[in-house]
PDB file of N, CA and C in Angstrom:
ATOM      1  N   UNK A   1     115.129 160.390   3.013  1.00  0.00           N
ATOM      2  CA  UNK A   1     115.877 161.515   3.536  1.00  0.00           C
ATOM      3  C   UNK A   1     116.239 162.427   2.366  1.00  0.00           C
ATOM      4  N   UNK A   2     116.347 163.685   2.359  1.00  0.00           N
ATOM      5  CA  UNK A   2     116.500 164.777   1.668  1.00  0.00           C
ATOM      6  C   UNK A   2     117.770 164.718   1.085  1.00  0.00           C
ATOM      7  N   UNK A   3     118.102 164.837   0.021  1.00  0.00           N
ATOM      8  CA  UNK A   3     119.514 164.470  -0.684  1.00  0.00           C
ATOM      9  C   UNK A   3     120.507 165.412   0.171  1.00  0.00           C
ATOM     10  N   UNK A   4     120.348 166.664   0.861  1.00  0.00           N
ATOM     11  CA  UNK A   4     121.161 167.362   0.759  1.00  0.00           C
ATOM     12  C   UNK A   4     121.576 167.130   2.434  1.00  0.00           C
ATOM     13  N   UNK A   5     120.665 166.881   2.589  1.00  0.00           N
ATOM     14  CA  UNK A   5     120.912 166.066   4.469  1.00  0.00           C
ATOM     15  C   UNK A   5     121.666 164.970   4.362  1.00  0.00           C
ATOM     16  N   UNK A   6     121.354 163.650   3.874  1.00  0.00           N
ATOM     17  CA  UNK A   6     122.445 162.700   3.393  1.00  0.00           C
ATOM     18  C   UNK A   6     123.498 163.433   2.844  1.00  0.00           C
ATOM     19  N   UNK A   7     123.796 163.690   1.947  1.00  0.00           N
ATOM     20  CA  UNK A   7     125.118 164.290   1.636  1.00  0.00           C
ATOM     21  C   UNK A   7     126.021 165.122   2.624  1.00  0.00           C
ATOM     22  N   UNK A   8     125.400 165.751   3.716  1.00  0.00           N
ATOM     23  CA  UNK A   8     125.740 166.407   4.803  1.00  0.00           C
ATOM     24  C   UNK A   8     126.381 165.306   5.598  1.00  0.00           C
ATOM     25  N   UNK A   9     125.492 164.385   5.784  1.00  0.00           N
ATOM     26  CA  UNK A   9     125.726 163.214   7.222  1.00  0.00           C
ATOM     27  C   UNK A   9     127.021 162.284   6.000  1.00  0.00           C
ATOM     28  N   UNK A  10     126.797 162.116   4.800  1.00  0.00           N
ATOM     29  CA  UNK A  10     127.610 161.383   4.577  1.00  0.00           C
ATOM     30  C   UNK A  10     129.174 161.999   4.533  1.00  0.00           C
ATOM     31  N   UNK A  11     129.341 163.840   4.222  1.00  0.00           N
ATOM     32  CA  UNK A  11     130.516 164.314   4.163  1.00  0.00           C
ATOM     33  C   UNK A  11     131.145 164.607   5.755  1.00  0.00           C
ATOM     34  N   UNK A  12     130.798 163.744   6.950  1.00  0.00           N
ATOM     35  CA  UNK A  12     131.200 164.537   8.118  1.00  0.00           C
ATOM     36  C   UNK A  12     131.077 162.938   9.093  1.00  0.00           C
ATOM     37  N   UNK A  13     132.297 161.916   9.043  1.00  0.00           N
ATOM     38  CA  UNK A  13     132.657 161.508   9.461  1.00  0.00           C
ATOM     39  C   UNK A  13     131.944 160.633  10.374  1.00  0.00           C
ATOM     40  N   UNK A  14     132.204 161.319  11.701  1.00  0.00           N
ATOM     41  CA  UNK A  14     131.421 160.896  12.778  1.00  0.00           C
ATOM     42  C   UNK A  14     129.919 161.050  12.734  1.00  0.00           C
ATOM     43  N   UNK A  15     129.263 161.949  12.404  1.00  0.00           N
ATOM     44  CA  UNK A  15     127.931 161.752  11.779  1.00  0.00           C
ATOM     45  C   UNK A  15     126.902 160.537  11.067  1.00  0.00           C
ATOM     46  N   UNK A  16     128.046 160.073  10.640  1.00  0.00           N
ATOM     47  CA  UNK A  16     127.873 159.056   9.619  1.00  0.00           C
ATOM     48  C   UNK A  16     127.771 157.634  10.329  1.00  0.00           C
ATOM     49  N   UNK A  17     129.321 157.630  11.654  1.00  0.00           N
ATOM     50  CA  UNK A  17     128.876 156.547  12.209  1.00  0.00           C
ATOM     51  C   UNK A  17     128.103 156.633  13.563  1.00  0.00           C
ATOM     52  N   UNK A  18     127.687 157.534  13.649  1.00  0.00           N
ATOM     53  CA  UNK A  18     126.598 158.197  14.531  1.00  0.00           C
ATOM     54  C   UNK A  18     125.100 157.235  14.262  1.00  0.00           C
ATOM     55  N   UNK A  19     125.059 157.784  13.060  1.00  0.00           N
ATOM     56  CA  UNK A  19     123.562 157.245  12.193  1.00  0.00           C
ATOM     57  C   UNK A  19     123.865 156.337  12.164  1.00  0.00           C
ATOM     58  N   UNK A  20     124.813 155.355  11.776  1.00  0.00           N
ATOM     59  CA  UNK A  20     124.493 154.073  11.609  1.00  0.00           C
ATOM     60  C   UNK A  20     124.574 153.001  12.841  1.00  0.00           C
ATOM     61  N   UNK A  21     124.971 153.919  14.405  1.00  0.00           N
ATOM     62  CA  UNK A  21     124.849 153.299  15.387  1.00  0.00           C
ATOM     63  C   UNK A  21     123.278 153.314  15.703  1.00  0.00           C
ATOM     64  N   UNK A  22     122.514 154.587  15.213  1.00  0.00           N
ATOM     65  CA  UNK A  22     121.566 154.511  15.839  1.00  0.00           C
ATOM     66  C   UNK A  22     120.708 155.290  14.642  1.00  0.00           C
ATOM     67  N   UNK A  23     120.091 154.306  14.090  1.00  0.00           N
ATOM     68  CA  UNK A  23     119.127 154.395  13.118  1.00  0.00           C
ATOM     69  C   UNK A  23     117.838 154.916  13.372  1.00  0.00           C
ATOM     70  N   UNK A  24     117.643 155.526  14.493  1.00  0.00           N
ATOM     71  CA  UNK A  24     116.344 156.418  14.615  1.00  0.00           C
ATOM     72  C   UNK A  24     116.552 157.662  14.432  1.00  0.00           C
ATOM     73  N   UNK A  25     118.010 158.433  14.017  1.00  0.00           N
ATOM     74  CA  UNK A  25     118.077 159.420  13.691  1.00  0.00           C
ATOM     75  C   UNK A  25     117.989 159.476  11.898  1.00  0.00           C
ATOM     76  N   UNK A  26     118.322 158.578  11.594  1.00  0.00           N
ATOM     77  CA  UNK A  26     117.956 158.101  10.159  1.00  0.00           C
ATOM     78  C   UNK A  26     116.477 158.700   9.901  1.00  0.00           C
ATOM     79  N   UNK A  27     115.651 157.784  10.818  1.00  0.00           N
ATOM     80  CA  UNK A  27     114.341 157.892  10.436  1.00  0.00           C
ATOM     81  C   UNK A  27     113.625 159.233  11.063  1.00  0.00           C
ATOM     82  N   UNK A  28     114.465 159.702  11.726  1.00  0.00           N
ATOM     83  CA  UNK A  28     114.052 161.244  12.669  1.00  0.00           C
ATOM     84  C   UNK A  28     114.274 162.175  11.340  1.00  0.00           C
ATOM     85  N   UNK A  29     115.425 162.336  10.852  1.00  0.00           N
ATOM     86  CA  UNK A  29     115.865 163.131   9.611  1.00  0.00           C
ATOM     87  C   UNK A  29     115.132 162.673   8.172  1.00  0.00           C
ATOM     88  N   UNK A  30     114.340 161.836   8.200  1.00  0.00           N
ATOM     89  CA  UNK A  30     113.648 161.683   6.761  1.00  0.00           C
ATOM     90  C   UNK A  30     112.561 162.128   7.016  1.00  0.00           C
ATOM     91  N   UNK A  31     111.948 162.500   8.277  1.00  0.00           N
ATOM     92  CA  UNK A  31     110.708 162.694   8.743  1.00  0.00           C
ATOM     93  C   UNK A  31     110.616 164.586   9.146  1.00  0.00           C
ATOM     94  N   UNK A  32     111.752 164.819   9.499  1.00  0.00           N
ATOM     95  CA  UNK A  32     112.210 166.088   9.935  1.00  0.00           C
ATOM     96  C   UNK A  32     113.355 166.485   9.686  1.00  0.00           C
ATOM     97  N   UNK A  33     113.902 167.146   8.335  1.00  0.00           N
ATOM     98  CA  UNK A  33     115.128 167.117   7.807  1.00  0.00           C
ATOM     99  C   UNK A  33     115.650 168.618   8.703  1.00  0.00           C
ATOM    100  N   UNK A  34     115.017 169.628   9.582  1.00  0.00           N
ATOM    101  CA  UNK A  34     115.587 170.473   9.730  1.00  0.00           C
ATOM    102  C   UNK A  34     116.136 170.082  11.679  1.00  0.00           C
ATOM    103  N   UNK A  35     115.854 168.805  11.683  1.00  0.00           N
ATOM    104  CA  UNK A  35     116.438 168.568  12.596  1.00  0.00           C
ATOM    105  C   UNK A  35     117.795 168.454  12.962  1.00  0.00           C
ATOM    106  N   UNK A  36     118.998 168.099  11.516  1.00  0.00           N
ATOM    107  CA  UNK A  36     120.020 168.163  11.646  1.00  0.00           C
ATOM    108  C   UNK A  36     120.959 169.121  12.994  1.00  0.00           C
ATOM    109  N   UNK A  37     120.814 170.207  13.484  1.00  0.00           N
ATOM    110  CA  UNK A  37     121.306 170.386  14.175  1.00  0.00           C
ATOM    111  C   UNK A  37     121.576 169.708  15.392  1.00  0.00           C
ATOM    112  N   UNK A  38     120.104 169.140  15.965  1.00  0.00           N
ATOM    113  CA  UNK A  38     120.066 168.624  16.881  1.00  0.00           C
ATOM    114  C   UNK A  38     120.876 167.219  17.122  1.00  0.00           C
ATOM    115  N   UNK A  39     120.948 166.389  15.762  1.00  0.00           N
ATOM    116  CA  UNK A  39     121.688 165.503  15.462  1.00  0.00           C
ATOM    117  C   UNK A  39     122.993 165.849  15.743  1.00  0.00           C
ATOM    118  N   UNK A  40     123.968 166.546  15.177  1.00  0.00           N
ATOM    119  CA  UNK A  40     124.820 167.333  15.869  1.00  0.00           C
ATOM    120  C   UNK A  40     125.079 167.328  17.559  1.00  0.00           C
ATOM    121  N   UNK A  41     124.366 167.620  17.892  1.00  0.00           N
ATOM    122  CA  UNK A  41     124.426 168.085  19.297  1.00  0.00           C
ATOM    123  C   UNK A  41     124.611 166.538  19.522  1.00  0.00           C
ATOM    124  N   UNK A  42     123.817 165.469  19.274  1.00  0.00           N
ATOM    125  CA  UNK A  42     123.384 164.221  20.073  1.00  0.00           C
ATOM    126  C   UNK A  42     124.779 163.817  19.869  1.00  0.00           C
ATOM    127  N   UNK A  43     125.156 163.456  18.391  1.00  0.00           N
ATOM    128  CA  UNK A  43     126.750 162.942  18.149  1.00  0.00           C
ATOM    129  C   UNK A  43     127.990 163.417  19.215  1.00  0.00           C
ATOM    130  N   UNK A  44     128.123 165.111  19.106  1.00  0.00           N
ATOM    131  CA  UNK A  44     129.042 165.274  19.975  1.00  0.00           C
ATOM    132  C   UNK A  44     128.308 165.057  21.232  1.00  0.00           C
ATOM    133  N   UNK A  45     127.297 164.978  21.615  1.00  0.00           N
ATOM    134  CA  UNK A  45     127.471 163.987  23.619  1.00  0.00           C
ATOM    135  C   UNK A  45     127.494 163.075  23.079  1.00  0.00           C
ATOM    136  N   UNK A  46     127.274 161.782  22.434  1.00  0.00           N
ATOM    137  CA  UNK A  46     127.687 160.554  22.236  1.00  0.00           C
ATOM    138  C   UNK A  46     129.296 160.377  22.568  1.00  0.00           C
ATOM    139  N   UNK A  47     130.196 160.875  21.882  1.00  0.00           N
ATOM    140  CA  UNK A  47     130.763 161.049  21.601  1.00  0.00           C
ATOM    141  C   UNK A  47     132.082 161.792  22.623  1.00  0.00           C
ATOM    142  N   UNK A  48     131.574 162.276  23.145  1.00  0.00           N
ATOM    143  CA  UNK A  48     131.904 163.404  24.376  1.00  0.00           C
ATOM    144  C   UNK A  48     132.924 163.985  23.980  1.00  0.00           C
ATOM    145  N   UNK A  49     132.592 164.841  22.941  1.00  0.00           N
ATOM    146  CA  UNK A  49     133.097 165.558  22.490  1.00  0.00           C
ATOM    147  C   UNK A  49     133.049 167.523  22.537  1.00  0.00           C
ATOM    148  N   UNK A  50     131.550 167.789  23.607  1.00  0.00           N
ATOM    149  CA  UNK A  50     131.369 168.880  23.703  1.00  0.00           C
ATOM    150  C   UNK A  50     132.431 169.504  25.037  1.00  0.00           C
ATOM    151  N   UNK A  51     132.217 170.906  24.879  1.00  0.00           N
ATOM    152  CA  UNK A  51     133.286 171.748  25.568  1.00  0.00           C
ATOM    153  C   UNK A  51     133.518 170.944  27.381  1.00  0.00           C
ATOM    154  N   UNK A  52     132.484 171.141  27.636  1.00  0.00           N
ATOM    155  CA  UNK A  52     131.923 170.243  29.429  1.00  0.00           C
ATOM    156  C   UNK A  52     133.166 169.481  29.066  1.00  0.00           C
ATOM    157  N   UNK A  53     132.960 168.092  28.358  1.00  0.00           N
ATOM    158  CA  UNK A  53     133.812 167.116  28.501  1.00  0.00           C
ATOM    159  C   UNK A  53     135.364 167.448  27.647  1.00  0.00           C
ATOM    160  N   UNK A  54     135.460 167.965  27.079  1.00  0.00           N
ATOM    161  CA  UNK A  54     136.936 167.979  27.112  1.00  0.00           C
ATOM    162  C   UNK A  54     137.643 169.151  28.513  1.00  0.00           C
ATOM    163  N   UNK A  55     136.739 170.017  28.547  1.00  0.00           N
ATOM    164  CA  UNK A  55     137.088 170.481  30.835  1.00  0.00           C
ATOM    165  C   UNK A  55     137.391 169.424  31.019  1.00  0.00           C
ATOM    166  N   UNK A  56     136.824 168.654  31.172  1.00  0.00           N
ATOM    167  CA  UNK A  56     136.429 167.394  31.974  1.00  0.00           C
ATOM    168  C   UNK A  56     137.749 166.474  31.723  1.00  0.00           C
ATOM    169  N   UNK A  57     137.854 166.375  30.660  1.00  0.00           N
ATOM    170  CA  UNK A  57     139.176 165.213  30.278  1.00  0.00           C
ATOM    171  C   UNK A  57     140.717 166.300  30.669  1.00  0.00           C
ATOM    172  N   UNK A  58     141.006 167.500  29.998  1.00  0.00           N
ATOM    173  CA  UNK A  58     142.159 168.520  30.481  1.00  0.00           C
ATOM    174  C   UNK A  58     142.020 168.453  32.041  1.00  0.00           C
ATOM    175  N   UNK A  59     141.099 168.465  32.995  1.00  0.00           N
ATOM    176  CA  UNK A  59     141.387 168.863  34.190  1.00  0.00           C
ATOM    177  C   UNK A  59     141.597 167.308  34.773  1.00  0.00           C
ATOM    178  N   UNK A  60     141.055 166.100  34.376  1.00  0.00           N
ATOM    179  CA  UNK A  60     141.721 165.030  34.840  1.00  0.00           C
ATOM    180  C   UNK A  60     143.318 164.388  34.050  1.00  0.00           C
ATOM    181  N   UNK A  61     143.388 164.996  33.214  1.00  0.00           N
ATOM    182  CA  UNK A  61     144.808 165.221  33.001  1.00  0.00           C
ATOM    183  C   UNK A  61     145.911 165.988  33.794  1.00  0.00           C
ATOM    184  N   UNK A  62     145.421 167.562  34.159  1.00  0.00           N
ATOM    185  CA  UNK A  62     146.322 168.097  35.273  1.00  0.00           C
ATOM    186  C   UNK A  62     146.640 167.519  36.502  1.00  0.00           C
ATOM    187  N   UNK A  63     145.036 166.696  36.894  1.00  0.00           N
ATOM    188  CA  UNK A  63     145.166 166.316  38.330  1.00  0.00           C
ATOM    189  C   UNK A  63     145.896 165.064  38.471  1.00  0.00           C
ATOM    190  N   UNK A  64     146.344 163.759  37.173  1.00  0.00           N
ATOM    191  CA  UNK A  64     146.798 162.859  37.121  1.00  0.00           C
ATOM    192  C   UNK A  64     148.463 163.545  36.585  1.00  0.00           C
ATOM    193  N   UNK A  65     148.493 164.784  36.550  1.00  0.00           N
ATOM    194  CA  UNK A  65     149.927 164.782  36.458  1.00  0.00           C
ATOM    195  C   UNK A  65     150.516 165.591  37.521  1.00  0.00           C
ATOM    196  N   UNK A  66     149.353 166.093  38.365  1.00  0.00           N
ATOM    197  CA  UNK A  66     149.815 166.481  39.661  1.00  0.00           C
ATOM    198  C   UNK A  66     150.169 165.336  40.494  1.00  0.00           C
ATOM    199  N   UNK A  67     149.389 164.537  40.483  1.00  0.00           N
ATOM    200  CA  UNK A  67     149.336 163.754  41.811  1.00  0.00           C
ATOM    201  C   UNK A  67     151.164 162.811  40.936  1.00  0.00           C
ATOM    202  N   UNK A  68     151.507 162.602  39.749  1.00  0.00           N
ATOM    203  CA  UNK A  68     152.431 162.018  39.207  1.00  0.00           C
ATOM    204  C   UNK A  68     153.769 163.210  39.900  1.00  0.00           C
ATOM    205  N   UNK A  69     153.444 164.232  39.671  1.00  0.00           N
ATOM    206  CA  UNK A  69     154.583 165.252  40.214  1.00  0.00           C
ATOM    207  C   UNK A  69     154.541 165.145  41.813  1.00  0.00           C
ATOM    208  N   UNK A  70     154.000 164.777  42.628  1.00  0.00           N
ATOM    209  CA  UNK A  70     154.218 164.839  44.440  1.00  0.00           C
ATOM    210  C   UNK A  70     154.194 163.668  44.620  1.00  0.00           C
ATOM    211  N   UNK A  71     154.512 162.548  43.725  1.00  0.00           N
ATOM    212  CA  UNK A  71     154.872 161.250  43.786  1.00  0.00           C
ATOM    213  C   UNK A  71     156.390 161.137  43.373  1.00  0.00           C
ATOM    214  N   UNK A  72     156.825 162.383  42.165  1.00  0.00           N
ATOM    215  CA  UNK A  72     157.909 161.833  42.284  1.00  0.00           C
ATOM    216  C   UNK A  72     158.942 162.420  43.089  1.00  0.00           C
ATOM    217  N   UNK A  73     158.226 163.918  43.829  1.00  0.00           N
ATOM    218  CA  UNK A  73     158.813 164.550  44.931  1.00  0.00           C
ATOM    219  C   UNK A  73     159.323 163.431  45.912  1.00  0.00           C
ATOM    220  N   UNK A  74     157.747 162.860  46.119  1.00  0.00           N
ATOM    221  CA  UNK A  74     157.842 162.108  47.688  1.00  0.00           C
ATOM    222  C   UNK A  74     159.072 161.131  47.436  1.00  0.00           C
ATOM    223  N   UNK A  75     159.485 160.500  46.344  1.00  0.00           N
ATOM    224  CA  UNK A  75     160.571 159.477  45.800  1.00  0.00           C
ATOM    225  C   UNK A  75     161.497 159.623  46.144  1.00  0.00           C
ATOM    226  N   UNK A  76     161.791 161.282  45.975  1.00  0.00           N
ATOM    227  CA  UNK A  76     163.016 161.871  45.431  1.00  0.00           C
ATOM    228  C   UNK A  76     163.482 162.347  47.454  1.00  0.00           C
ATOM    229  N   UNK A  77     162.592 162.921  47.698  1.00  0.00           N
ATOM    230  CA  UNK A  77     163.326 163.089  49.234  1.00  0.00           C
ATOM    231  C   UNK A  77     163.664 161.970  50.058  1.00  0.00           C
TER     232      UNK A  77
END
């Protein structure tokens, strides 16, 4: 792998244990170093970390604190 690609994957955390969950990006990036972006992309969906899923996590947060608020209505009358 290209020194400057390792040094990339090694300064960025999750990247790092990205690759070492799944060692075909290892061998994807020594073979195709301008793939890094795509690596990127794969980590945050691993990860579920792209925009979709944090919607996804905020709006099941509202709806678990809605349904917590007309629960404690229903209590309270």
């Amino acid at each position: 792998m290209r020194r400057d690609v390792w040094q990339y994957v090694q300064a960025n955390p999750m990247l790092r244990a990205f690759v070492r969950e799944q060692p075909r990006w290892y061998r994807l990036l020594a073979r195709r170093p301008h793939e890094l972006s795509a690596l990127q992309l794969a980590a945050l969906r691993h990860y579920g970390q792209t925009i979709p899923d944090k919607v996804e996590k905020i709006s099941q947060s509202l709806q678990m604190a809605s349904l917590m608020w007309q629960m404690f209505k229903a209590l309270r009358d």
